[in-house]
PDB file of N, CA and C in Angstrom:
ATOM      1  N   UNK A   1      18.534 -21.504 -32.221  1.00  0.00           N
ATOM      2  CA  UNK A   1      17.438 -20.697 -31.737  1.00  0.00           C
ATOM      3  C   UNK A   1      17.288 -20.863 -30.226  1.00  0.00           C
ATOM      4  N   UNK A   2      17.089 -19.758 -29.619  1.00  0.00           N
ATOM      5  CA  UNK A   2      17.038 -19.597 -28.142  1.00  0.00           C
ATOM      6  C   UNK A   2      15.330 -19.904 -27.429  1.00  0.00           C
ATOM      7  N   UNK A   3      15.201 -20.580 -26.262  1.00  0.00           N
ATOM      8  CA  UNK A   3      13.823 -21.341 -25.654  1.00  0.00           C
ATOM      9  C   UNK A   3      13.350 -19.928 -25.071  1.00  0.00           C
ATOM     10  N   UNK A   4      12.427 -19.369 -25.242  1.00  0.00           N
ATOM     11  CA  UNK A   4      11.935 -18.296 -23.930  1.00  0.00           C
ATOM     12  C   UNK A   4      10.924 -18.978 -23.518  1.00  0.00           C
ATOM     13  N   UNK A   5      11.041 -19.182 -21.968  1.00  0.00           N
ATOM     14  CA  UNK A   5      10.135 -19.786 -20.504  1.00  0.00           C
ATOM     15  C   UNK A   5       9.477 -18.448 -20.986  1.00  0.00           C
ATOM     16  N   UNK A   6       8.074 -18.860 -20.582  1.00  0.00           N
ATOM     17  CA  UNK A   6       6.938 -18.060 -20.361  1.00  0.00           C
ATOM     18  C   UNK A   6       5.964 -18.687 -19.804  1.00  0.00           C
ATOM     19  N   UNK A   7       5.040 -18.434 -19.178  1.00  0.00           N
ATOM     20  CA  UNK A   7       4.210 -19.021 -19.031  1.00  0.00           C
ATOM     21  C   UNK A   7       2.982 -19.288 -20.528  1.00  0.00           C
ATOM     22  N   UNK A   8       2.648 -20.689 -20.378  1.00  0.00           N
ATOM     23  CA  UNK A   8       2.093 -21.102 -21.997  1.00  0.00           C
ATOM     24  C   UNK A   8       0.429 -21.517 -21.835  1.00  0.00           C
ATOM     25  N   UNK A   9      -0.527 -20.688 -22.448  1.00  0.00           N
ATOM     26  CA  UNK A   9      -2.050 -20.949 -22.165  1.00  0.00           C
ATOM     27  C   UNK A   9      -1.847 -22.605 -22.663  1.00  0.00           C
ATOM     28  N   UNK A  10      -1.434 -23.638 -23.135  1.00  0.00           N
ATOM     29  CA  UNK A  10      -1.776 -24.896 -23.480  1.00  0.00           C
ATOM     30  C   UNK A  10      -3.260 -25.452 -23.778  1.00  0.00           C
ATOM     31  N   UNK A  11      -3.753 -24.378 -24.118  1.00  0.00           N
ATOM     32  CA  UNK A  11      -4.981 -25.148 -24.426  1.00  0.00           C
ATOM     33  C   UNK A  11      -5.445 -24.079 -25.871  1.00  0.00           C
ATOM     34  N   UNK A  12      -4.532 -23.889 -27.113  1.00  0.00           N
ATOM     35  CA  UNK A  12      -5.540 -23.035 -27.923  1.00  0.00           C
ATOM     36  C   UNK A  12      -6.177 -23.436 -29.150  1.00  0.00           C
ATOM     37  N   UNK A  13      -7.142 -23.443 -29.337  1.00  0.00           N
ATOM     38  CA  UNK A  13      -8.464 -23.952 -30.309  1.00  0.00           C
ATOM     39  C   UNK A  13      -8.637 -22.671 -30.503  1.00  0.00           C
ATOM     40  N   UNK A  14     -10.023 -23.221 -31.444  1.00  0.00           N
ATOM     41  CA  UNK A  14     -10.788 -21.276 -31.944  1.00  0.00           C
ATOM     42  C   UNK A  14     -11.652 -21.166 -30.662  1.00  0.00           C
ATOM     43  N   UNK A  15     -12.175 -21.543 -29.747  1.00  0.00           N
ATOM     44  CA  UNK A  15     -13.114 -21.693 -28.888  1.00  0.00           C
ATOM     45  C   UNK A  15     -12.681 -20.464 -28.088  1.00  0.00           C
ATOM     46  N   UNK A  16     -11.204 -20.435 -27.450  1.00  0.00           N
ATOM     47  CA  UNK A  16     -10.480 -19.636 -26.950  1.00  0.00           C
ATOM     48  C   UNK A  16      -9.269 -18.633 -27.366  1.00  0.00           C
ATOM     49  N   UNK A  17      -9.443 -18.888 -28.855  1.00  0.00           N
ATOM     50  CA  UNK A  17      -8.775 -17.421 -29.154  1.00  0.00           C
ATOM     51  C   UNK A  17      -9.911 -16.177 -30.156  1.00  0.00           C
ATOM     52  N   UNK A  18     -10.007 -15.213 -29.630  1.00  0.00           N
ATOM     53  CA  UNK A  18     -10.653 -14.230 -30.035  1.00  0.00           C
ATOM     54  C   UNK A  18     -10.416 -13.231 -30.792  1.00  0.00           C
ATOM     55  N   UNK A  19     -10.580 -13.365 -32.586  1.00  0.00           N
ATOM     56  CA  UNK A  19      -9.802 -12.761 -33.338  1.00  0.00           C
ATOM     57  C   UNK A  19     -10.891 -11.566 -34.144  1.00  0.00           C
ATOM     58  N   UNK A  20     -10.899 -10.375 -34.203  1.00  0.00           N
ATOM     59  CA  UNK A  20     -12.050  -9.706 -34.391  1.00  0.00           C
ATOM     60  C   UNK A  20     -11.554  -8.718 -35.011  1.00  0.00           C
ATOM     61  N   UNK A  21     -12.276  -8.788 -36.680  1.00  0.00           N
ATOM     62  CA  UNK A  21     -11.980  -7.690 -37.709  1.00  0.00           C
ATOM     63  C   UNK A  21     -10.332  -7.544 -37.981  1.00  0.00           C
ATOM     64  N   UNK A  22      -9.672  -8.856 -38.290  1.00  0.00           N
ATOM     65  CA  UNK A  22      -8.292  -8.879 -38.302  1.00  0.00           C
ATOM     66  C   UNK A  22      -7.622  -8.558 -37.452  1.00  0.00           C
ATOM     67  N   UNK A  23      -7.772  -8.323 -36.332  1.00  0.00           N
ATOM     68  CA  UNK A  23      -6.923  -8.473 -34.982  1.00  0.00           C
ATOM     69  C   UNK A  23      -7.211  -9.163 -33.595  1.00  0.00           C
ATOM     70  N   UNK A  24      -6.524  -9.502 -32.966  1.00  0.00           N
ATOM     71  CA  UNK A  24      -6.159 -10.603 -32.180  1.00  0.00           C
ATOM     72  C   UNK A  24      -6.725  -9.730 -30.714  1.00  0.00           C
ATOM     73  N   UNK A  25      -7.909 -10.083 -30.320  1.00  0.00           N
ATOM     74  CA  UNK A  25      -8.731  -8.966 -29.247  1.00  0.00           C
ATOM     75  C   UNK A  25      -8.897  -9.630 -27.640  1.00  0.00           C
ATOM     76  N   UNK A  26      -8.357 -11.064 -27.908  1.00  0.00           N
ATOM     77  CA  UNK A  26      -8.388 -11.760 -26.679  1.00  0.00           C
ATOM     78  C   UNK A  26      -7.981 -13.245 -26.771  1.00  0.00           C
ATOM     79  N   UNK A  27      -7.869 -13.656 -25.510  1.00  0.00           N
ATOM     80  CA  UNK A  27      -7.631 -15.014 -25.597  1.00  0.00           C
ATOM     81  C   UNK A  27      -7.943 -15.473 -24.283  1.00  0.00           C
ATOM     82  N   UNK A  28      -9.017 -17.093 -24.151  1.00  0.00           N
ATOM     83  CA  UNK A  28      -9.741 -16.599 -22.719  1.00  0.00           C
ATOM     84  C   UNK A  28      -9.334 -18.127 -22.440  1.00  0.00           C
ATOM     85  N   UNK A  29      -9.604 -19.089 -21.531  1.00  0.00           N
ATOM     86  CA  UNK A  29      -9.448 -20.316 -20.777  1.00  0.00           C
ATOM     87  C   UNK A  29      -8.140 -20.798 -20.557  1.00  0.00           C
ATOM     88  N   UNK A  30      -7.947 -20.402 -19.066  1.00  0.00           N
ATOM     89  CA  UNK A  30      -6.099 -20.170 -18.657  1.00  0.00           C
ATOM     90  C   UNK A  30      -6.321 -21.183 -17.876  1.00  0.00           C
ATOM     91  N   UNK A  31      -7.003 -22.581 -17.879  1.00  0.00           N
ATOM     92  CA  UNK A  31      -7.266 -23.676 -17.173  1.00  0.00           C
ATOM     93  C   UNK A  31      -6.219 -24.294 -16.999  1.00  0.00           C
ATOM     94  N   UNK A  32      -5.286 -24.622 -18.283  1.00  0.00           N
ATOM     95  CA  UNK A  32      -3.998 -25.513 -18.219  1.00  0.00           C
ATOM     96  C   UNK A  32      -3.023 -24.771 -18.287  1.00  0.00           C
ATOM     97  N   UNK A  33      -3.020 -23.844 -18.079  1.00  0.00           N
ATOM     98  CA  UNK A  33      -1.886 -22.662 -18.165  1.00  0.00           C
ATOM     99  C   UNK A  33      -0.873 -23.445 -17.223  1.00  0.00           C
ATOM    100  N   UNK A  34       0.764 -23.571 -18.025  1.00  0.00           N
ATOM    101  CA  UNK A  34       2.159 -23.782 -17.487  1.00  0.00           C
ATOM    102  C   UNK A  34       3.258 -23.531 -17.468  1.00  0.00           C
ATOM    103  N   UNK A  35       4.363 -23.289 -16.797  1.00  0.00           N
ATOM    104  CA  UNK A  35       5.356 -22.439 -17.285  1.00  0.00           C
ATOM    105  C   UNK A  35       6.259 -23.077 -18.579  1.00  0.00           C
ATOM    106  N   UNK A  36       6.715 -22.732 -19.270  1.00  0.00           N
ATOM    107  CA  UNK A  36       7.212 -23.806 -20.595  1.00  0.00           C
ATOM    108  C   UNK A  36       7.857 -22.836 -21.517  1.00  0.00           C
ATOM    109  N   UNK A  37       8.680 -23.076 -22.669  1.00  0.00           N
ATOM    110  CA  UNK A  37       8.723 -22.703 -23.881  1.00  0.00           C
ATOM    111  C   UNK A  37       8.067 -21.865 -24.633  1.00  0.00           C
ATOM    112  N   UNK A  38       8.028 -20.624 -24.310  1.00  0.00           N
ATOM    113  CA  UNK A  38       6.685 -20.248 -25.609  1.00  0.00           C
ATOM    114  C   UNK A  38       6.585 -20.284 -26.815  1.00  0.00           C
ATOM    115  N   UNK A  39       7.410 -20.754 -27.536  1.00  0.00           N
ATOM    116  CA  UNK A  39       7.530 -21.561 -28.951  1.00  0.00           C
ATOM    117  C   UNK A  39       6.402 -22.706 -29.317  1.00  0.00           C
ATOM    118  N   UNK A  40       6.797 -23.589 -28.240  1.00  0.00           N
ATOM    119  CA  UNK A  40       5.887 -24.766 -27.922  1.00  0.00           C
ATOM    120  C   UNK A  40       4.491 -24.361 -28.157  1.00  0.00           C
ATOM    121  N   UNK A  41       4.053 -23.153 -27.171  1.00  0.00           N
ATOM    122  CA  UNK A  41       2.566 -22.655 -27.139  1.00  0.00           C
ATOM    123  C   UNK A  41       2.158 -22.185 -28.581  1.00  0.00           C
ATOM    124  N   UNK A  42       2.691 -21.682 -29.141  1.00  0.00           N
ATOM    125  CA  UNK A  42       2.475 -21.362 -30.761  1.00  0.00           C
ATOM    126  C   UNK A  42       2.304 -22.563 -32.228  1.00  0.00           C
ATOM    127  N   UNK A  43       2.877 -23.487 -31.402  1.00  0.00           N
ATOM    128  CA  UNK A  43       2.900 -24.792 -32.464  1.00  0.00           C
ATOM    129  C   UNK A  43       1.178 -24.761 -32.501  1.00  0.00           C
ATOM    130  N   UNK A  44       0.702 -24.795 -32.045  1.00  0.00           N
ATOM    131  CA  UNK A  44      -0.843 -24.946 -31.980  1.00  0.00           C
ATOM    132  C   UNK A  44      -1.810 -23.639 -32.859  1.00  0.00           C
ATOM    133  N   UNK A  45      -0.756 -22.591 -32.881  1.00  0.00           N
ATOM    134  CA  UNK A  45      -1.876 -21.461 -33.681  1.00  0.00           C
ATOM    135  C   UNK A  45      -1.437 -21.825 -35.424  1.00  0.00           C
ATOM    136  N   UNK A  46       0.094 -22.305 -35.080  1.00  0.00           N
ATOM    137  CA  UNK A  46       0.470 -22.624 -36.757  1.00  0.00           C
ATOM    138  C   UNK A  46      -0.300 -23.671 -37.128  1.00  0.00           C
ATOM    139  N   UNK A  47      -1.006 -24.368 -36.833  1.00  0.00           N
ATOM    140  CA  UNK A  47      -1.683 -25.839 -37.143  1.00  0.00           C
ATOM    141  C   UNK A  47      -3.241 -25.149 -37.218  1.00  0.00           C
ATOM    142  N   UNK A  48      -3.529 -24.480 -36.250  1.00  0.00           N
ATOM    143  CA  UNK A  48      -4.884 -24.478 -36.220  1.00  0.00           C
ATOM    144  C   UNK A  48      -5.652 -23.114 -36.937  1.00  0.00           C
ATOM    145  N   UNK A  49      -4.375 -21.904 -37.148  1.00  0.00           N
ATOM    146  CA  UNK A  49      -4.660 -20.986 -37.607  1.00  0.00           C
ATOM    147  C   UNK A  49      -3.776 -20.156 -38.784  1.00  0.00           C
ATOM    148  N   UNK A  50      -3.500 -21.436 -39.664  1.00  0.00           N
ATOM    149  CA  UNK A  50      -1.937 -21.081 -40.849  1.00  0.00           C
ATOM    150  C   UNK A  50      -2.629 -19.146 -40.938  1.00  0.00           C
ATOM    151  N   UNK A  51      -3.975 -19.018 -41.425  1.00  0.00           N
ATOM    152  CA  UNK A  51      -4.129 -17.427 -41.725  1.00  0.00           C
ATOM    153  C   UNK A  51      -3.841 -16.175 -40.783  1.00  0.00           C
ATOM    154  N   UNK A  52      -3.614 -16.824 -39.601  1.00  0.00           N
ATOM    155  CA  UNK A  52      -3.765 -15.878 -38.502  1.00  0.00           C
ATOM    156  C   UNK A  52      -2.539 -16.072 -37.873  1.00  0.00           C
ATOM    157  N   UNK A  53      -1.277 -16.837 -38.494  1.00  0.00           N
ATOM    158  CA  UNK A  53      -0.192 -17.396 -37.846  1.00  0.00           C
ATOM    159  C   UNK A  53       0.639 -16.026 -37.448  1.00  0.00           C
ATOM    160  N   UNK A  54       0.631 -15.389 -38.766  1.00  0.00           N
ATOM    161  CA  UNK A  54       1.604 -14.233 -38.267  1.00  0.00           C
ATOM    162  C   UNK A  54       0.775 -13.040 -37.547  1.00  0.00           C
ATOM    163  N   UNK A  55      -0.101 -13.097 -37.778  1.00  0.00           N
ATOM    164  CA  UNK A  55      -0.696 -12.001 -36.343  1.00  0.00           C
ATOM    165  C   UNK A  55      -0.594 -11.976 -35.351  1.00  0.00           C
ATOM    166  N   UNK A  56      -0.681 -13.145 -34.808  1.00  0.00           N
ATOM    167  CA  UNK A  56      -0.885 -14.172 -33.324  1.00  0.00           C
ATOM    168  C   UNK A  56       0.621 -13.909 -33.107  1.00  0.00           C
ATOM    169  N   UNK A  57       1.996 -14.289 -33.804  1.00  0.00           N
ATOM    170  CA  UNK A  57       3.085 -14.158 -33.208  1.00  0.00           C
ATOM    171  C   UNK A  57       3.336 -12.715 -33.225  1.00  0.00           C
ATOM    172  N   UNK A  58       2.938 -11.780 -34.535  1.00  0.00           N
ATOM    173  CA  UNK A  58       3.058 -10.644 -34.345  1.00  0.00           C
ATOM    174  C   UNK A  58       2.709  -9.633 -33.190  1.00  0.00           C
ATOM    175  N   UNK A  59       1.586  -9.445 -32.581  1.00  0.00           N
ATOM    176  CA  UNK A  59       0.555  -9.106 -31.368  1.00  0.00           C
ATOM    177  C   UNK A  59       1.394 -10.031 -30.390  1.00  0.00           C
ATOM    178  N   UNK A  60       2.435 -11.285 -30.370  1.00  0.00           N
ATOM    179  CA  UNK A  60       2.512 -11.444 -28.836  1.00  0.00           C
ATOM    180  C   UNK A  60       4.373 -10.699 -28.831  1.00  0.00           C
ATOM    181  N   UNK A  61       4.709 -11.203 -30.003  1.00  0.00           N
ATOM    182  CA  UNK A  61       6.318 -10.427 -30.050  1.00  0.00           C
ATOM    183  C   UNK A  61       6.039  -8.714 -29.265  1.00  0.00           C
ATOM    184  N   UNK A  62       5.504  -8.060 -29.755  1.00  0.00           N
ATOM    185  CA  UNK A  62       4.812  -6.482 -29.657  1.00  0.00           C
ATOM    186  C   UNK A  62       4.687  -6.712 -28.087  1.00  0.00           C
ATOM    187  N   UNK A  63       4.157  -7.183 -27.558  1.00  0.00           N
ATOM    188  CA  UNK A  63       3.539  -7.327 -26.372  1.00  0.00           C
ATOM    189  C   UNK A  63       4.660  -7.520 -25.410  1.00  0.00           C
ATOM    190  N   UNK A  64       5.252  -8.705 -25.647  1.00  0.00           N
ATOM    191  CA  UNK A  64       6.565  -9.413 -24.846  1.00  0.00           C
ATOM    192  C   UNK A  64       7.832  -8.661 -25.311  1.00  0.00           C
ATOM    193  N   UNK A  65       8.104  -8.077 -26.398  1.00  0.00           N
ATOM    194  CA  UNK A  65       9.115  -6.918 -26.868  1.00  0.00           C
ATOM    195  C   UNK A  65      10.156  -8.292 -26.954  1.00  0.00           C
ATOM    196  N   UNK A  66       9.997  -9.606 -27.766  1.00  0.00           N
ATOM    197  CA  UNK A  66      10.785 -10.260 -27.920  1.00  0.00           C
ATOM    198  C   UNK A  66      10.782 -10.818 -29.358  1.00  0.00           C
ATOM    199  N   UNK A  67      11.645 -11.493 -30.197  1.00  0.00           N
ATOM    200  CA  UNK A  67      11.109 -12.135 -31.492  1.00  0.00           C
ATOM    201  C   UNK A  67      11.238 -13.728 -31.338  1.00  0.00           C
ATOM    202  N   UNK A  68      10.108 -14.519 -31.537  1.00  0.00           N
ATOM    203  CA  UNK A  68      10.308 -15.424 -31.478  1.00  0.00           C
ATOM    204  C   UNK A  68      11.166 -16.004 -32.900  1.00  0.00           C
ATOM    205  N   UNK A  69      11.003 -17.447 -32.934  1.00  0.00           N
ATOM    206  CA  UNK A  69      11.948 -18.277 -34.142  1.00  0.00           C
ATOM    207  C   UNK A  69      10.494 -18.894 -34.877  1.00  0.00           C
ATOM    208  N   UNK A  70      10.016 -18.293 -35.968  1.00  0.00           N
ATOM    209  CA  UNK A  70       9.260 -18.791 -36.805  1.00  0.00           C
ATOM    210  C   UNK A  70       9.920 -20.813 -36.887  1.00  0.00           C
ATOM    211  N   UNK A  71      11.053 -20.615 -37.723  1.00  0.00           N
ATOM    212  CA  UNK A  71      11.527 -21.631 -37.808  1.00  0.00           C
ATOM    213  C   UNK A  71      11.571 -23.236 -36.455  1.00  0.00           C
ATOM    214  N   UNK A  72      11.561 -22.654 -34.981  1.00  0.00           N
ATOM    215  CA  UNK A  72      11.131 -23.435 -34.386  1.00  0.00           C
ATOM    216  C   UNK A  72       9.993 -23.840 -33.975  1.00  0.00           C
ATOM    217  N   UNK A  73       8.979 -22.928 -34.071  1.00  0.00           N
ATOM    218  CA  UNK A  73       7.871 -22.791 -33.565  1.00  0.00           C
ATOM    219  C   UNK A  73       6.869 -24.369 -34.898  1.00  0.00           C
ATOM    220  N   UNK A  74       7.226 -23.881 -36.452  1.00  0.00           N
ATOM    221  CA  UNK A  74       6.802 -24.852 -37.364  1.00  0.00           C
ATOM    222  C   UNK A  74       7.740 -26.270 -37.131  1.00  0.00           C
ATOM    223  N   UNK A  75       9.079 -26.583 -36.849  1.00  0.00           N
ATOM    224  CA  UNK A  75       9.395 -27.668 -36.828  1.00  0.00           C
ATOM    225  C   UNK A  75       8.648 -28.551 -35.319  1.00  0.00           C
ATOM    226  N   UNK A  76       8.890 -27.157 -34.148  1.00  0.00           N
ATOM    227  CA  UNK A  76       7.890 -28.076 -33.147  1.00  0.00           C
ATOM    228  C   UNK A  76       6.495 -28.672 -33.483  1.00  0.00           C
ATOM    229  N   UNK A  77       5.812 -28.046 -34.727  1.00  0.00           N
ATOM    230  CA  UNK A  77       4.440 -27.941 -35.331  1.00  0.00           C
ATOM    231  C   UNK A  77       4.517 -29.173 -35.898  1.00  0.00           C
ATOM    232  N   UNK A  78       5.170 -29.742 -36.932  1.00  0.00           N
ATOM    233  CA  UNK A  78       5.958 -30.836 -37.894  1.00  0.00           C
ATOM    234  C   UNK A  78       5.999 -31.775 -36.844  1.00  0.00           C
ATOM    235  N   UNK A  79       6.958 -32.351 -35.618  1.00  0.00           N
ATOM    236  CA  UNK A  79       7.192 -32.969 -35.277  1.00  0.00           C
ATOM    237  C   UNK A  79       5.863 -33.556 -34.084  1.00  0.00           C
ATOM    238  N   UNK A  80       4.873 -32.819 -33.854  1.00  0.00           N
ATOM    239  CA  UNK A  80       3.432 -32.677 -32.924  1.00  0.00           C
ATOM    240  C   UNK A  80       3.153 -34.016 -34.376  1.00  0.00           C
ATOM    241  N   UNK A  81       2.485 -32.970 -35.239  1.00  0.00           N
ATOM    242  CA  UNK A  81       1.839 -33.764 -36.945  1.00  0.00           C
ATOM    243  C   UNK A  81       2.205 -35.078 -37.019  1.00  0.00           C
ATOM    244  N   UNK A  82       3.309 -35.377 -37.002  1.00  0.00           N
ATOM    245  CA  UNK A  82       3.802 -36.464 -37.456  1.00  0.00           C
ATOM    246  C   UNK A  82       3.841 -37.912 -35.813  1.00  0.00           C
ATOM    247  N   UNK A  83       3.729 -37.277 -34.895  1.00  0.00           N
ATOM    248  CA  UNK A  83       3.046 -38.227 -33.954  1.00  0.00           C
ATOM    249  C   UNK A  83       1.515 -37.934 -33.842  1.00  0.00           C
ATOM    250  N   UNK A  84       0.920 -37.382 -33.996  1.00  0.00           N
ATOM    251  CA  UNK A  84      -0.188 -36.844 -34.369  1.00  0.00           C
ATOM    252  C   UNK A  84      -0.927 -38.533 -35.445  1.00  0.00           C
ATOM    253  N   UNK A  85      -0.305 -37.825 -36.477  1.00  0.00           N
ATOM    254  CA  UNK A  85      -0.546 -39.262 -37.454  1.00  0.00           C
ATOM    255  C   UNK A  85      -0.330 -40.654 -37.169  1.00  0.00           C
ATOM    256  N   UNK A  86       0.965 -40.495 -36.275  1.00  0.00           N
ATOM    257  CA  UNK A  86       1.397 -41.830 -35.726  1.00  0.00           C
ATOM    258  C   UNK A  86       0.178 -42.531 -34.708  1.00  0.00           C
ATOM    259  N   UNK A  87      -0.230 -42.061 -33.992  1.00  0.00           N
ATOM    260  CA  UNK A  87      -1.364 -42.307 -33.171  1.00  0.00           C
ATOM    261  C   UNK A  87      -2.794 -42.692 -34.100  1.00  0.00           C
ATOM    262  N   UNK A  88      -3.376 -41.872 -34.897  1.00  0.00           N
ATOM    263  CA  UNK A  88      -3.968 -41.865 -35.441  1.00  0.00           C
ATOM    264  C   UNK A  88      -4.492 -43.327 -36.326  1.00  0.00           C
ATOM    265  N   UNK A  89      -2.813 -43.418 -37.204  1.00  0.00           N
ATOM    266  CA  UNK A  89      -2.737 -44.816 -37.644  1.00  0.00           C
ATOM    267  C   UNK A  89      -3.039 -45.719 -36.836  1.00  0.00           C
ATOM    268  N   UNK A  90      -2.296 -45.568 -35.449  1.00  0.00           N
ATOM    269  CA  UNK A  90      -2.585 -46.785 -34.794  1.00  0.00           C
ATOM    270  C   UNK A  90      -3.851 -46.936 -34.071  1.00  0.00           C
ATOM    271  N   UNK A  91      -4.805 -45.668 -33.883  1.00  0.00           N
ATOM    272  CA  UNK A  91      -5.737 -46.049 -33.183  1.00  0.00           C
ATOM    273  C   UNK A  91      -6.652 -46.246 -34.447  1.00  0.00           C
ATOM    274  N   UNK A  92      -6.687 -45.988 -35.878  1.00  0.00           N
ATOM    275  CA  UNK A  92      -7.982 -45.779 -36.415  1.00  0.00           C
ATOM    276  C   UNK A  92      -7.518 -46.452 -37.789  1.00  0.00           C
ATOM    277  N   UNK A  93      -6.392 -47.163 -37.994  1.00  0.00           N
ATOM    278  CA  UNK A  93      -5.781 -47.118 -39.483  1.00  0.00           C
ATOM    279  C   UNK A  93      -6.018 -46.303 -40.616  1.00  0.00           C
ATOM    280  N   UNK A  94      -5.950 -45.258 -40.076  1.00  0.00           N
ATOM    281  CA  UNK A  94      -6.004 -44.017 -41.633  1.00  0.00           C
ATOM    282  C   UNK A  94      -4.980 -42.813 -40.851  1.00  0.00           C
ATOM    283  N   UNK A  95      -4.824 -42.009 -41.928  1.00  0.00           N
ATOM    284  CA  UNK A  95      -3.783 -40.896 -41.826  1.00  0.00           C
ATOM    285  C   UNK A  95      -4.666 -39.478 -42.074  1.00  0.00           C
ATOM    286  N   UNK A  96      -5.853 -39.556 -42.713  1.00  0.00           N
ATOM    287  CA  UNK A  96      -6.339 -38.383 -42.344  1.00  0.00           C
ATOM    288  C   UNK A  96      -6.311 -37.192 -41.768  1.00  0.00           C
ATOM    289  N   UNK A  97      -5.743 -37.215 -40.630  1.00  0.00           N
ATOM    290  CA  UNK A  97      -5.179 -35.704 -40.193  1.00  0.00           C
ATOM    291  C   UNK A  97      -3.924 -35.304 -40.723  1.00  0.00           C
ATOM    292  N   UNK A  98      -3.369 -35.756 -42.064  1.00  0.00           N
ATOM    293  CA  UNK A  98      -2.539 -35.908 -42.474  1.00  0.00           C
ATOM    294  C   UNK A  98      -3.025 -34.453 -43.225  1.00  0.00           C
ATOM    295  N   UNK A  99      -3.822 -34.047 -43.685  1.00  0.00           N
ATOM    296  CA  UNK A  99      -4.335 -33.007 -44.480  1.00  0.00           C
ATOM    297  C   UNK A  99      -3.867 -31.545 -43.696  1.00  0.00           C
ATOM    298  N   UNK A 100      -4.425 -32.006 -42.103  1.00  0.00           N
ATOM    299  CA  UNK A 100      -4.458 -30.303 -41.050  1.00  0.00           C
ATOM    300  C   UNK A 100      -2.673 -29.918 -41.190  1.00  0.00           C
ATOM    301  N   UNK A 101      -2.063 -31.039 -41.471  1.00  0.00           N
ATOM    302  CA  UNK A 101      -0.266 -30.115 -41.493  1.00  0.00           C
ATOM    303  C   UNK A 101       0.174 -29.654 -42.944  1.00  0.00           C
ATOM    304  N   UNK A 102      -0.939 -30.018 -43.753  1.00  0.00           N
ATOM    305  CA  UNK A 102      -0.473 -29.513 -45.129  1.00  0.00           C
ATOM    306  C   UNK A 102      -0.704 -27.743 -45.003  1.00  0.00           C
ATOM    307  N   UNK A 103      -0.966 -27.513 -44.385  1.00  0.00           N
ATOM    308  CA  UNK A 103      -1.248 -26.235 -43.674  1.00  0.00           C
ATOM    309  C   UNK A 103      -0.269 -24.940 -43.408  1.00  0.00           C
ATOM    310  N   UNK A 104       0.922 -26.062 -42.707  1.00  0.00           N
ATOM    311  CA  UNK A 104       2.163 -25.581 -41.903  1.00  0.00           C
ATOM    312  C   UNK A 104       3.056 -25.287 -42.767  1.00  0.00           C
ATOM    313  N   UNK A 105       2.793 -25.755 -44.263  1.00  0.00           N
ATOM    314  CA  UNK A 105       3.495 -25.209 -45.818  1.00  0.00           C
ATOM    315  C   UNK A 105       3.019 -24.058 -46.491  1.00  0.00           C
ATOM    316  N   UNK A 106       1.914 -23.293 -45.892  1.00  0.00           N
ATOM    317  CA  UNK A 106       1.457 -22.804 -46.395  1.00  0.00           C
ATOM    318  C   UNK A 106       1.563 -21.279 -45.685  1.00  0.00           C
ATOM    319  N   UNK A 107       2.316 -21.031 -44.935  1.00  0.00           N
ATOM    320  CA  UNK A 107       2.604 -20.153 -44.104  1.00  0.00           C
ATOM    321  C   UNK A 107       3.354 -18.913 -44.904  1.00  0.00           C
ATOM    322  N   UNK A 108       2.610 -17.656 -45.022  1.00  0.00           N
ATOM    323  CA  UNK A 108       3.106 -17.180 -46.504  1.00  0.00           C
ATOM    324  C   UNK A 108       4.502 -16.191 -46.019  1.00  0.00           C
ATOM    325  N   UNK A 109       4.666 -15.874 -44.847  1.00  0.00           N
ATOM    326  CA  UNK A 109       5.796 -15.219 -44.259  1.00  0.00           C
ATOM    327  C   UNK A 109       6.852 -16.114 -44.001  1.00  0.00           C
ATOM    328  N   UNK A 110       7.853 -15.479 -44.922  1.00  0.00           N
ATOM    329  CA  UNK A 110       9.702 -15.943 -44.660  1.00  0.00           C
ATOM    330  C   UNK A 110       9.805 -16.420 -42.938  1.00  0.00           C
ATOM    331  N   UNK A 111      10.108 -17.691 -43.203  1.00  0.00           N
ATOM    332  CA  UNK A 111      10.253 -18.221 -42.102  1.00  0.00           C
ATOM    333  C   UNK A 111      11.610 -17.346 -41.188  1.00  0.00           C
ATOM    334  N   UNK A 112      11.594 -17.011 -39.542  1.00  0.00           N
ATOM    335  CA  UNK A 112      13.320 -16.581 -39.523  1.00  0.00           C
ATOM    336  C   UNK A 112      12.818 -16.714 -38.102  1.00  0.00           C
TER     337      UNK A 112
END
């Protein structure tokens, strides 16, 4: 799978993405915005938004007239999770956020 540089908002929560009546109507706080991977930038909507995963890539593919790699975008997602937990353990001894990547299985579109 091929990297496309883009520039990457790095900061997305629900706070700053704006999703209204099933479509994707904005996206606002370009504070940490950097040039990077835009794969990378998506690991964060698969974690934080499994229902809205394929919209979000759908609406930016459309936009950028490019297809990203489902398949990298969740293993970058997987490999975040799993230091994610690693930290976690060590700062708090529990795995608890162990639940938010059961998520990233649940992604109902053929991965490609």
């Amino acid at each position: 799978d091929q990297a496309f540089l883009a520039l990457c908002h790095n900061d997305a929560h629900p706070g700053n993405i704006i999703i209204h009546q099933g479509k994707l109507s904005g996206i606002i706080d370009f504070g940490d915005a950097e040039y990077g991977d835009i794969h990378i930038e998506f690991t964060r909507y698969a974690q934080d938004y499994p229902a809205h995963f394929d919209l979000i890539i759908k609406s930016y593919e459309s936009l950028a007239n490019i297809t990203l790699s489902k398949k990298r975008i969740i293993a970058q997602a997987i490999l975040e999770g799993i230091d994610d937990i690693r930290t976690e353990y060590l700062a708090q001894k529990r795995i608890a956020v162990l639940e938010n990547y059961f998520n990233l299985f649940k992604i109902s579109a053929p991965l490609s």
